[in-house]
C-alpha atoms as a PDB file:
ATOM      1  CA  UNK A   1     104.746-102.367 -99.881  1.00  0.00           C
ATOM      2  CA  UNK A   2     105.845-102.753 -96.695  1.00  0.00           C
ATOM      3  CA  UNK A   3     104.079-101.229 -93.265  1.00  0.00           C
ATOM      4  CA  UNK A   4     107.273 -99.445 -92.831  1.00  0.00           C
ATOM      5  CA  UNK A   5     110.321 -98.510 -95.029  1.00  0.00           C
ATOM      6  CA  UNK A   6     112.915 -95.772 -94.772  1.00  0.00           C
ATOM      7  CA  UNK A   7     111.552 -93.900 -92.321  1.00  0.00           C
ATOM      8  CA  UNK A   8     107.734 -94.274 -93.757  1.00  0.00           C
ATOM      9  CA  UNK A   9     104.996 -96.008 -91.944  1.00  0.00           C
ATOM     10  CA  UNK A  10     102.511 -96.986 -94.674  1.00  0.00           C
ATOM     11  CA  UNK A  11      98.849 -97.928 -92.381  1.00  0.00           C
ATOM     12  CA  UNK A  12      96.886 -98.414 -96.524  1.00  0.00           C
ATOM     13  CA  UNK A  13      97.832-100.324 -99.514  1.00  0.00           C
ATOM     14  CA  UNK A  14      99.487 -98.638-101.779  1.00  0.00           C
ATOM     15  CA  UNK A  15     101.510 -98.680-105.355  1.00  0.00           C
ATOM     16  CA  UNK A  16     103.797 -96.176-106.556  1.00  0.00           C
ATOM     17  CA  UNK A  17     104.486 -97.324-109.863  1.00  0.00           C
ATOM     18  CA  UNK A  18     101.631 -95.120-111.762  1.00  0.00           C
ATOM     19  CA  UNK A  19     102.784 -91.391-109.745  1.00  0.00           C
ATOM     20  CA  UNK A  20     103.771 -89.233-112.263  1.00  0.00           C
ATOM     21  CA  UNK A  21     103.044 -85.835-110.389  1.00  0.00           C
ATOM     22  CA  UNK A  22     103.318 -84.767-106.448  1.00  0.00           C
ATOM     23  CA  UNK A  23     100.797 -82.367-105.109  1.00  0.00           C
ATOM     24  CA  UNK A  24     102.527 -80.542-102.587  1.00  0.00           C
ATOM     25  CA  UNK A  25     100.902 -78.611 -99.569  1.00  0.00           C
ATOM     26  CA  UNK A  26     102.457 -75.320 -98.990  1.00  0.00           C
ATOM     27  CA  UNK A  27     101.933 -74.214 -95.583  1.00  0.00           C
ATOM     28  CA  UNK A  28     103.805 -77.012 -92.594  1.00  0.00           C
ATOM     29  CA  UNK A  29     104.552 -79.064 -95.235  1.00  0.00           C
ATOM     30  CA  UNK A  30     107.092 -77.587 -98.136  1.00  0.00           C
ATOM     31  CA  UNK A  31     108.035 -74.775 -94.874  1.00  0.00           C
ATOM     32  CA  UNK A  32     107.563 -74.088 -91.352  1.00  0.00           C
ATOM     33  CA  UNK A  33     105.324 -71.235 -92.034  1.00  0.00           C
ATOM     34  CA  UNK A  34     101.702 -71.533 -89.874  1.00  0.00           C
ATOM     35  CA  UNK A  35     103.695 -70.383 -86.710  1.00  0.00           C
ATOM     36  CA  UNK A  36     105.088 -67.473 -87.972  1.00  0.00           C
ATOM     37  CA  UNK A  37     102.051 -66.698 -89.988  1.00  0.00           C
ATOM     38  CA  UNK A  38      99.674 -67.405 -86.919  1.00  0.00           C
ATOM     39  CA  UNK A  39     101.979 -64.854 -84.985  1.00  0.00           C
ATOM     40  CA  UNK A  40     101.199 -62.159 -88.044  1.00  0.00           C
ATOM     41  CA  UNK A  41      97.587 -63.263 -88.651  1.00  0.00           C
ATOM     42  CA  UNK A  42      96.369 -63.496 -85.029  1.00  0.00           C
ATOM     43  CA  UNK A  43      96.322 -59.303 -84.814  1.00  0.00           C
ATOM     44  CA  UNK A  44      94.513 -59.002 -87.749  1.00  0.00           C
ATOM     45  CA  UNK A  45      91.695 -61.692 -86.564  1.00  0.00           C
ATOM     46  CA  UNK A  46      91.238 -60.518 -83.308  1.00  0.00           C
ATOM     47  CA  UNK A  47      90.778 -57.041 -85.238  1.00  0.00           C
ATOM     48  CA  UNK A  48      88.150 -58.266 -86.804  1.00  0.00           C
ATOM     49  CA  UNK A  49      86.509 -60.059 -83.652  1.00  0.00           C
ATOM     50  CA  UNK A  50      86.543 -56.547 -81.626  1.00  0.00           C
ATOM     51  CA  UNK A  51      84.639 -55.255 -84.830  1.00  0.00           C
ATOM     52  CA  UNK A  52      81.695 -57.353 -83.739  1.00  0.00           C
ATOM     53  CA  UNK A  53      81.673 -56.973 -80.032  1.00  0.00           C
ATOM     54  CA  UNK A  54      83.730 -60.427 -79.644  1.00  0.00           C
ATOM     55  CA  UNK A  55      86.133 -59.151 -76.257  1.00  0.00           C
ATOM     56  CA  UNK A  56      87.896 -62.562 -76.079  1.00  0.00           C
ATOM     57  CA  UNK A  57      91.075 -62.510 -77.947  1.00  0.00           C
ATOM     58  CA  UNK A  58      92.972 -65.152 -79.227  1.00  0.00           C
ATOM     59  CA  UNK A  59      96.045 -65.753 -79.141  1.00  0.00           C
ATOM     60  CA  UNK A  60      98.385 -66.930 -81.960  1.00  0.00           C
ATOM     61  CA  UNK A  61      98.563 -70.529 -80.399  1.00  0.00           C
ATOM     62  CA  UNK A  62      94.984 -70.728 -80.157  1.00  0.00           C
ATOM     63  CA  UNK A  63      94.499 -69.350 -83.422  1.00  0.00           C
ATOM     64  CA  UNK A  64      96.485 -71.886 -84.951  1.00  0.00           C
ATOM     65  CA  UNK A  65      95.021 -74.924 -83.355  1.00  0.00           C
ATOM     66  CA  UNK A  66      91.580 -74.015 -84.400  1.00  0.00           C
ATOM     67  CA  UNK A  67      92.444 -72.461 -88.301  1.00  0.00           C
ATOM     68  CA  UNK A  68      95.433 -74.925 -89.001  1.00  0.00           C
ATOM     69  CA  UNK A  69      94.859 -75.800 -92.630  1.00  0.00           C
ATOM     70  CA  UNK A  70      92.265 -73.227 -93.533  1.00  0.00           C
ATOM     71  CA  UNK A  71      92.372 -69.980 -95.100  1.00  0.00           C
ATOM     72  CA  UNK A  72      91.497 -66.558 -93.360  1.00  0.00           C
ATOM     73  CA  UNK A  73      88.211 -66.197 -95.186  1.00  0.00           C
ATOM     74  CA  UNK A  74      87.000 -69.650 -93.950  1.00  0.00           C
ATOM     75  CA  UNK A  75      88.678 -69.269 -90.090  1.00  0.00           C
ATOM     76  CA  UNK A  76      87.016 -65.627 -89.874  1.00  0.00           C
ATOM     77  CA  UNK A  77      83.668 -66.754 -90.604  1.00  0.00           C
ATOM     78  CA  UNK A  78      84.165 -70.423 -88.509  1.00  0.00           C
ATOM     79  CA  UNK A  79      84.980 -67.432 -85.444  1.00  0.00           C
ATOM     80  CA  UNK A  80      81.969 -65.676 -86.822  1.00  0.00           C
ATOM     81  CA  UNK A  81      79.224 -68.133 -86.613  1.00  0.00           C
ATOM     82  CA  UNK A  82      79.600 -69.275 -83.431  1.00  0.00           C
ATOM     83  CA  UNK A  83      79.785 -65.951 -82.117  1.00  0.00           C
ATOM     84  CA  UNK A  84      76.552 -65.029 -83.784  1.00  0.00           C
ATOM     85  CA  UNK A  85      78.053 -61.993 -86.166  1.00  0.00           C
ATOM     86  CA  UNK A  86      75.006 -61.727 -88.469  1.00  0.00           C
ATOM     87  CA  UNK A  87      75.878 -62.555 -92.076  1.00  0.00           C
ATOM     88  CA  UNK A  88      74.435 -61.427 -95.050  1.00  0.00           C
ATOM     89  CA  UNK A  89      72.522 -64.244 -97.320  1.00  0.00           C
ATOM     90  CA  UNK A  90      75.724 -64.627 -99.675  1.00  0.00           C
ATOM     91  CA  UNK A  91      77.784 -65.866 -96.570  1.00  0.00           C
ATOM     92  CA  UNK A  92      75.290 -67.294 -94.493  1.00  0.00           C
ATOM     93  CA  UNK A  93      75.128 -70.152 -97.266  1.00  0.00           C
ATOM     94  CA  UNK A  94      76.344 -73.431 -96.235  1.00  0.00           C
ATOM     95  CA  UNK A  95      76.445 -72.746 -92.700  1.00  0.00           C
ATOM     96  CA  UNK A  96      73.393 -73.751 -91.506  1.00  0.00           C
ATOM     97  CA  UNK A  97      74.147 -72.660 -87.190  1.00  0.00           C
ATOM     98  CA  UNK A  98      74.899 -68.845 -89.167  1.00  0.00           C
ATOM     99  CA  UNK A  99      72.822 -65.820 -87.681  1.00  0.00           C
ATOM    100  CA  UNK A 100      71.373 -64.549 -91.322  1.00  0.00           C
ATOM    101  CA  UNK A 101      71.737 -60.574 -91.163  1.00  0.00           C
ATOM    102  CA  UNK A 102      68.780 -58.398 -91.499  1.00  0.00           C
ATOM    103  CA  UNK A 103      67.837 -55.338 -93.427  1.00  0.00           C
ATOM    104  CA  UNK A 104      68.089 -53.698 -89.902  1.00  0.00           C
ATOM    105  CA  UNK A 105      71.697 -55.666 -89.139  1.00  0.00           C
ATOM    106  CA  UNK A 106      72.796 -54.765 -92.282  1.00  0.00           C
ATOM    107  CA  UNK A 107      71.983 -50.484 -92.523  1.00  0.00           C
ATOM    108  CA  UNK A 108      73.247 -50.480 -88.788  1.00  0.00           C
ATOM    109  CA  UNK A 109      76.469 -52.115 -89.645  1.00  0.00           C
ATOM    110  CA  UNK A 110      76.050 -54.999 -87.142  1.00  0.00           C
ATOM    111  CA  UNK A 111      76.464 -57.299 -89.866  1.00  0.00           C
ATOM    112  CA  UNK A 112      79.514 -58.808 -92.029  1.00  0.00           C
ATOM    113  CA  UNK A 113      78.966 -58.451 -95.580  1.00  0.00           C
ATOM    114  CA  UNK A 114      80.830 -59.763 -98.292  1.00  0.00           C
ATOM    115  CA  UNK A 115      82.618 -56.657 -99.096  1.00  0.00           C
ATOM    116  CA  UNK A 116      84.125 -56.294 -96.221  1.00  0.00           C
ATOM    117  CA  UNK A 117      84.740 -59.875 -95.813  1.00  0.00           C
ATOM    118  CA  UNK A 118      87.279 -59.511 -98.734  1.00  0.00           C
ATOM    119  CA  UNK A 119      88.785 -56.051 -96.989  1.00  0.00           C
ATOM    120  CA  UNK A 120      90.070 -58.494 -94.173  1.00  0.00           C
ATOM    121  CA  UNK A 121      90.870 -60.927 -96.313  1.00  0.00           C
ATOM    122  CA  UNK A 122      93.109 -58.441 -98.172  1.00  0.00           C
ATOM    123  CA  UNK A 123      93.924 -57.151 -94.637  1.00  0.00           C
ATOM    124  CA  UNK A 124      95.563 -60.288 -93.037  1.00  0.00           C
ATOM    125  CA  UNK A 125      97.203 -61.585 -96.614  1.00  0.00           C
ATOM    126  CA  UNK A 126      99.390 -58.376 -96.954  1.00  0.00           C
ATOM    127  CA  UNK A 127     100.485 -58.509 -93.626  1.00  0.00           C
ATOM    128  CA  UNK A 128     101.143 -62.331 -93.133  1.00  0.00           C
ATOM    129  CA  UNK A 129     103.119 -62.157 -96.545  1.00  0.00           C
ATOM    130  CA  UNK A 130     105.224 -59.671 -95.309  1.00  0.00           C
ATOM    131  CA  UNK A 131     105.749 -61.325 -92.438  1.00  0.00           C
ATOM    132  CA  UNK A 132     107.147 -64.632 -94.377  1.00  0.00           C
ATOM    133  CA  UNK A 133     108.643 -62.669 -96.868  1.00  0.00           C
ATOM    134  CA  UNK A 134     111.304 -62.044 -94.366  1.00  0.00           C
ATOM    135  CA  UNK A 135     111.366 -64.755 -91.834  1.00  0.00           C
ATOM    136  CA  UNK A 136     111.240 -67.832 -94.346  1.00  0.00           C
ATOM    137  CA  UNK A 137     115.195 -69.247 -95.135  1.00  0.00           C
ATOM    138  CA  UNK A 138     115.831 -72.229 -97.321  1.00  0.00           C
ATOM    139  CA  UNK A 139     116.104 -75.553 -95.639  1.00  0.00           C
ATOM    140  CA  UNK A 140     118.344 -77.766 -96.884  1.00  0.00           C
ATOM    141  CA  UNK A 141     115.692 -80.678 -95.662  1.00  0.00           C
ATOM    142  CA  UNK A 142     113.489 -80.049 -97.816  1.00  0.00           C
ATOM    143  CA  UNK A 143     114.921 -78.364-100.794  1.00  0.00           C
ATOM    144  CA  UNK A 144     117.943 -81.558-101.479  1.00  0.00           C
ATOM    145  CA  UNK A 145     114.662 -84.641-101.367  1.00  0.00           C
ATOM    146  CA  UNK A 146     112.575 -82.255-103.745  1.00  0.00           C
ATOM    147  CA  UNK A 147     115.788 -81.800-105.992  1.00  0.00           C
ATOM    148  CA  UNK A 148     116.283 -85.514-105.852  1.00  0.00           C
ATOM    149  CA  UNK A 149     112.167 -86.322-106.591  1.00  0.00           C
ATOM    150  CA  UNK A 150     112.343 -83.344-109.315  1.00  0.00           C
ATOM    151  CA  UNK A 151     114.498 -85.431-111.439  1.00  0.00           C
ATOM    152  CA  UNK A 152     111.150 -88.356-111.304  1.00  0.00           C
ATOM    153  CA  UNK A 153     108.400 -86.810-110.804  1.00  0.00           C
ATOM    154  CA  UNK A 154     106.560 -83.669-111.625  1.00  0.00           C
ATOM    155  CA  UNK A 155     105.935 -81.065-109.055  1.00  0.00           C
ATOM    156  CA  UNK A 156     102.843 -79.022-108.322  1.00  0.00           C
ATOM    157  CA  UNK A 157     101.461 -77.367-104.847  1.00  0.00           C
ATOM    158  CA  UNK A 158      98.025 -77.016-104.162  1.00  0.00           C
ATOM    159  CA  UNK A 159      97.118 -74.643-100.837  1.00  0.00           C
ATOM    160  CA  UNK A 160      94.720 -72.849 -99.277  1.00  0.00           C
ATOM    161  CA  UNK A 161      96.658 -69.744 -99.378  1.00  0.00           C
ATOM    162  CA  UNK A 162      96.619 -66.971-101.197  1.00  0.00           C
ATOM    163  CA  UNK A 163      99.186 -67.277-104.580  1.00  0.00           C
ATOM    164  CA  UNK A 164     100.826 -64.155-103.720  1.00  0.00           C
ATOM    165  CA  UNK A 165     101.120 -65.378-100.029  1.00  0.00           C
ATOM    166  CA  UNK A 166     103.076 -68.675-101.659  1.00  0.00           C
ATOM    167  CA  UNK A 167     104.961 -67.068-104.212  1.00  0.00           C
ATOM    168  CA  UNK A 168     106.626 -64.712-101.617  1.00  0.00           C
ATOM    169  CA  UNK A 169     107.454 -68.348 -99.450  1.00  0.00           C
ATOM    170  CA  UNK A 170     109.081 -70.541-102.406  1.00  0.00           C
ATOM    171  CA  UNK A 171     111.100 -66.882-103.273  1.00  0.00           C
ATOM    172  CA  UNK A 172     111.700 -66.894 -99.683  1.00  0.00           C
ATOM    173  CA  UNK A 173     112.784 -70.382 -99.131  1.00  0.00           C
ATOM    174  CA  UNK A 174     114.531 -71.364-102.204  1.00  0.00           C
ATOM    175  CA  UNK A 175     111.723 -73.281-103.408  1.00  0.00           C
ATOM    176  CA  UNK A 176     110.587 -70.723-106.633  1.00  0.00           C
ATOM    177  CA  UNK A 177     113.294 -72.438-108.690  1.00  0.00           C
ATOM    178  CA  UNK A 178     111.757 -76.054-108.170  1.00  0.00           C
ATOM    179  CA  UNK A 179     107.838 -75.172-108.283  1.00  0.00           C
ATOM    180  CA  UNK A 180     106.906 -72.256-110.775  1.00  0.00           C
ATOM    181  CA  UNK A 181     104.000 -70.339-110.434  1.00  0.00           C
ATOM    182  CA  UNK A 182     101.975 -72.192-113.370  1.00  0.00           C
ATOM    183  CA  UNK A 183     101.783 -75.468-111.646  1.00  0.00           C
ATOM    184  CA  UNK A 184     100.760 -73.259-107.727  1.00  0.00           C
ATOM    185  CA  UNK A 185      97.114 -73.792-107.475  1.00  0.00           C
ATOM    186  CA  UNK A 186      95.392 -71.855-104.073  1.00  0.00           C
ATOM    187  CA  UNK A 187      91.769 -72.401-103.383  1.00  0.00           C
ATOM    188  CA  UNK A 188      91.946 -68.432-102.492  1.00  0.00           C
ATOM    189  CA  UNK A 189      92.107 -67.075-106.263  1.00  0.00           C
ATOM    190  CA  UNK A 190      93.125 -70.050-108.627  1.00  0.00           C
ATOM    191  CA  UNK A 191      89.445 -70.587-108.181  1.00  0.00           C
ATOM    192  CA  UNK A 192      85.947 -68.878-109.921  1.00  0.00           C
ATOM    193  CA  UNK A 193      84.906 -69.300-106.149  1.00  0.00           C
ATOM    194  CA  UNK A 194      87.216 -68.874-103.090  1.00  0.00           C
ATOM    195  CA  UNK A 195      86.967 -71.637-100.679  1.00  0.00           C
ATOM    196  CA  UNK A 196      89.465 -73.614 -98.486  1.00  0.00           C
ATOM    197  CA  UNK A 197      90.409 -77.164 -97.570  1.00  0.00           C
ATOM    198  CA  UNK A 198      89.014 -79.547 -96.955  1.00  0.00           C
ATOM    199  CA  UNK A 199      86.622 -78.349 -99.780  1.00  0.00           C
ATOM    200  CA  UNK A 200      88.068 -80.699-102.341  1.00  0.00           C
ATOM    201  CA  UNK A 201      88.044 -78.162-105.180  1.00  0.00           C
ATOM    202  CA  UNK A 202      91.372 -76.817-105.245  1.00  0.00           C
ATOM    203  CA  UNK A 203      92.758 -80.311-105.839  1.00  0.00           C
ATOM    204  CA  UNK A 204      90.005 -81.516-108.459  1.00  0.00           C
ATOM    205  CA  UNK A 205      91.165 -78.188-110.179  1.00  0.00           C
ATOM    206  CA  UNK A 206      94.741 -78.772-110.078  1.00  0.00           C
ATOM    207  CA  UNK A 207      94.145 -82.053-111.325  1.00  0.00           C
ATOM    208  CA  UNK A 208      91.693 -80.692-114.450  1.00  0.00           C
ATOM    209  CA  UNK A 209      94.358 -78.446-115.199  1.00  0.00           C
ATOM    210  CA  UNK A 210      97.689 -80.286-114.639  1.00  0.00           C
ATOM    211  CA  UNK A 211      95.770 -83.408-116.927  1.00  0.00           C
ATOM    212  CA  UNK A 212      96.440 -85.840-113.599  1.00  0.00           C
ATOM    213  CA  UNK A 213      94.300 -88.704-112.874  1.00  0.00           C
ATOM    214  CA  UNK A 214      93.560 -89.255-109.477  1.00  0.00           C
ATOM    215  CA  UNK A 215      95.876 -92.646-109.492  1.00  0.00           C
ATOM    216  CA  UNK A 216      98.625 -90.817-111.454  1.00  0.00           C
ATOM    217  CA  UNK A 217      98.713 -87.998-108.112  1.00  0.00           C
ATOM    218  CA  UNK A 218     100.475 -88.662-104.692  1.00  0.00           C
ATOM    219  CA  UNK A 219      99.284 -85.598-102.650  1.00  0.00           C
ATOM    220  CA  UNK A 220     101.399 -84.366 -99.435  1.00  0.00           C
ATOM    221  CA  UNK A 221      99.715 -82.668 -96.272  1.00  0.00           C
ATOM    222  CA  UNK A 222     100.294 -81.908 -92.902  1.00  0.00           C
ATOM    223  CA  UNK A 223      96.672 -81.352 -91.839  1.00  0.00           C
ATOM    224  CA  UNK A 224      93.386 -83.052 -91.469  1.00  0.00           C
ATOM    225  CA  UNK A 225      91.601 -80.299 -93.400  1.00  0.00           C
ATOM    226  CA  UNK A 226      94.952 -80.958 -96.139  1.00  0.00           C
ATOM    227  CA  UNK A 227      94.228 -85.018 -96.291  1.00  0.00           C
ATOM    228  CA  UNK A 228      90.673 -84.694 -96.645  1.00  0.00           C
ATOM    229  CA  UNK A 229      90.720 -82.612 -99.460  1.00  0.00           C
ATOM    230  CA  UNK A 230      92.762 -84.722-101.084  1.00  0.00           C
ATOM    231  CA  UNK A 231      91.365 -88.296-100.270  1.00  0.00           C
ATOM    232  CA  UNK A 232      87.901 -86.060-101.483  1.00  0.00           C
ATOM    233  CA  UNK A 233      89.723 -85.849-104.730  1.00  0.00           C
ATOM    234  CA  UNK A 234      90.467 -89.235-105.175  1.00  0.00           C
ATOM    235  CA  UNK A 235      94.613 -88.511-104.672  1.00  0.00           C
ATOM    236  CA  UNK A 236      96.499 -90.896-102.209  1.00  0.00           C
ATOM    237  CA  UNK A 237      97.917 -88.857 -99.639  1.00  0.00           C
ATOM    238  CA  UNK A 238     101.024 -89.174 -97.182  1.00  0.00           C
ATOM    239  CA  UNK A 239     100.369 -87.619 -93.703  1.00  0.00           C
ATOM    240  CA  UNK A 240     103.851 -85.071 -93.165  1.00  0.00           C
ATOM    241  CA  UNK A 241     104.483 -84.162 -89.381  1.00  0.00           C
ATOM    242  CA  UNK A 242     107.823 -82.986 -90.469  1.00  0.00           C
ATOM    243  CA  UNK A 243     106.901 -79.037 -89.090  1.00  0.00           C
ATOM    244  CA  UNK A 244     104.212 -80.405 -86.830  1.00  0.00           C
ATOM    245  CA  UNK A 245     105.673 -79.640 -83.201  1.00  0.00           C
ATOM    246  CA  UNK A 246     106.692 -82.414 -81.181  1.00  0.00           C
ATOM    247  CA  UNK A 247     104.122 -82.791 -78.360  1.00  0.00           C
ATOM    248  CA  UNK A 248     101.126 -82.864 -81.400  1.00  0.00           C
ATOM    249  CA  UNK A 249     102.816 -85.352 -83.519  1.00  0.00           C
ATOM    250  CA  UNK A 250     101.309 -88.140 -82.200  1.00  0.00           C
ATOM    251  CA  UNK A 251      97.924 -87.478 -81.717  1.00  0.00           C
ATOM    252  CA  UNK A 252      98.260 -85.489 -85.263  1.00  0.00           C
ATOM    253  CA  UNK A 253      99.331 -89.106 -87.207  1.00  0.00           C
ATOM    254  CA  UNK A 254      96.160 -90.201 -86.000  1.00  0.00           C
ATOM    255  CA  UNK A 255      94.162 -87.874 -87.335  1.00  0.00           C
ATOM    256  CA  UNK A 256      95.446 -88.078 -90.190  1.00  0.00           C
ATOM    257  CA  UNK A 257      95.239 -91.518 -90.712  1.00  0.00           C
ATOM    258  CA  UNK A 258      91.657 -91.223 -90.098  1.00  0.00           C
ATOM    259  CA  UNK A 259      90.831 -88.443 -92.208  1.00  0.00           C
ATOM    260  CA  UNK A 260      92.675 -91.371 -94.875  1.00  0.00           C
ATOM    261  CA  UNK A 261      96.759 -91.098 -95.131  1.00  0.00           C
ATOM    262  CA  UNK A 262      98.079 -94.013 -97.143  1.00  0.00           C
ATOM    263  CA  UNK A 263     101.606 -93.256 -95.157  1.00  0.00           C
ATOM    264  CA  UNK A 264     102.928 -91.064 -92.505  1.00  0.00           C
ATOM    265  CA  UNK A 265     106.131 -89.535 -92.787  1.00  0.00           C
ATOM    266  CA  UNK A 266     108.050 -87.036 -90.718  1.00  0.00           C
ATOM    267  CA  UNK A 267     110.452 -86.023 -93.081  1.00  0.00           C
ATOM    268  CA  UNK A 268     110.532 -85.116 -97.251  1.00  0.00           C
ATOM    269  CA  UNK A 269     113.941 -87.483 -97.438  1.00  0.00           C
ATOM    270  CA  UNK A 270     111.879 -90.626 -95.564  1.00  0.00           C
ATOM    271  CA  UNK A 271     109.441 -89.983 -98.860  1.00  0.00           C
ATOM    272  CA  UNK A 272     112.018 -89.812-101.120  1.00  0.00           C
ATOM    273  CA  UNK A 273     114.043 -92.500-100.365  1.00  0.00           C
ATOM    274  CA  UNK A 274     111.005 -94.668-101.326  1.00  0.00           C
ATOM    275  CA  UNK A 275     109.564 -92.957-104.042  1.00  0.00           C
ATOM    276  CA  UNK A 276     113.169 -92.712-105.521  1.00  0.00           C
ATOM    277  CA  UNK A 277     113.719 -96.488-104.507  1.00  0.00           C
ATOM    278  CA  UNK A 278     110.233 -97.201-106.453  1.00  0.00           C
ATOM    279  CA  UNK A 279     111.505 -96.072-109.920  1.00  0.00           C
ATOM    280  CA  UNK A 280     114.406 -97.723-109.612  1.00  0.00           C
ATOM    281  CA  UNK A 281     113.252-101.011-108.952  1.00  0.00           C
ATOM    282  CA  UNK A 282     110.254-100.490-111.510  1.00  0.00           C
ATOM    283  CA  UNK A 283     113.123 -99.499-114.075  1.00  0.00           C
ATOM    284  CA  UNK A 284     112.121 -95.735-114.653  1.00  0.00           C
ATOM    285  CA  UNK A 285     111.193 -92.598-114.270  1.00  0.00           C
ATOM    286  CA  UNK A 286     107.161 -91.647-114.373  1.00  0.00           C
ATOM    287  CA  UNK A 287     107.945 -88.456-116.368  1.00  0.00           C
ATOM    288  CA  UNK A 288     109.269 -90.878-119.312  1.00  0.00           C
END
């Protein structure tokens, strides 16, 4: 294909013709949500900073920069670490620059523990739901390309966030009736092990589940941690900077082409203008 059609700037090779399914980021990509949700989650986090002595809070523009893409359970320990909160063993693993808690840390309650790990977690989900649940509205931008690729292509989302935490967005945005719960995959709880992007699980999961090869998936992601989880998979990826804001678009398309985006796109009718274009020149749908 060309280096750039309809709005598309394609910086990898890349064929169309064997997509059958598109693996849809939730979160800056389907909806303009890590703003709002940034503005609900940043109380919570700083919260659970004060908890541990940390007297520098953040502030929702900061939190976003440094969590965009991640879950709360992975951004609270990435504060965590750095900070030296004391973990226990069980979240200590993996993080080799992580303070390990001792006996003494832990009976004092200078340490975080997995249980109350998950009582923040439960903490910040609740109340940035909410806080979509209400401030999400449809966007006819989004919802009329997806129509128009639904008719082609199967659709599936695979996120960090929580399911409940997407189900209340797609109810909230008009997007329930075009992505149903069975095919919304969150490496929060669709998972025996919680764990964010750019872990590639969530996507290797959705993938075992959904029965997609990595050449029959076209994955689409606004963030680094988003592409590389993908590219991880195997999945071809397109870079969306449709909700990234203006002044971070640039150097954003970068990253993302590094982390390995076949295609950059700023908008979901740019994509479907050539996926659409694609079948019809190929004489087809992929769903037949």
């Amino acid at each position: 294909m060309s280096n750039e059609l309809y709005g598309l700037t394609f910086v990898r090779t890349f064929d169309p013709a064997p997509i059958t399914t598109l693996l849809c980021d939730a979160d800056d990509n389907l909806f303009g949500s890590e703003r709002p949700a940034f503005d609900a989650s940043t109380e919570v986090t700083n919260r659970f900073l004060d908890r541990f002595g940390v007297r520098a809070p953040l502030s929702a523009e900061e939190l976003r920069k440094r969590a965009v893409g991640k879950n709360f359970r992975t951004t609270a320990l990435d504060l965590a670490v750095p900070c030296g909160v004391p973990l226990d063993q069980t979240l200590a693993q993996g993080r080799p620059a992580a303070v390990v808690a001792s006996a003494n840390d832990v009976a004092n309650g200078n340490a975080l523990c997995a249980e109350e790990l998950e009582k923040w977690v439960l903490q910040e989900r609740e109340r940035v739901t909410a806080h979509l649940a209400v401030t999400l509205k449809p966007d006819p931008q989004v919802l009329e390309p997806l129509r128009d690729l639904s008719t082609h292509y199967a659709l599936a989302a695979v996120s960090s966030s929580a399911t409940k935490r997407l189900l209340a967005c797609f109810t909230a945005t008009g997007l329930d009736s075009l992505i149903a719960e069975a095919v919304t995959f969150s490496a929060e709880d669709s998972l025996a092990v919680p764990t964010s992007k750019p872990d590639p699980a969530v996507y290797l999961h959705a993938g075992q589940v959904l029965g997609v090869e990595a050449h029959q998936g076209l994955a689409i992601e606004d963030s680094v941690a988003g592409v590389s989880s993908a590219v991880a998979a195997g999945y071809a990826t397109v870079g969306n900077v449709m909700f990234v804001p203006a002044d971070e678009q640039r150097c954003r398309t970068v990253e993302l082409i590094d982390a390995g985006a076949v295609a950059i796109t700023d908008s979901w009718r740019a994509l479907a203008d050539v996926l659409l274009l694609s079948t019809a020149t190929s004489g087809g749908s992929p769903r037949t």
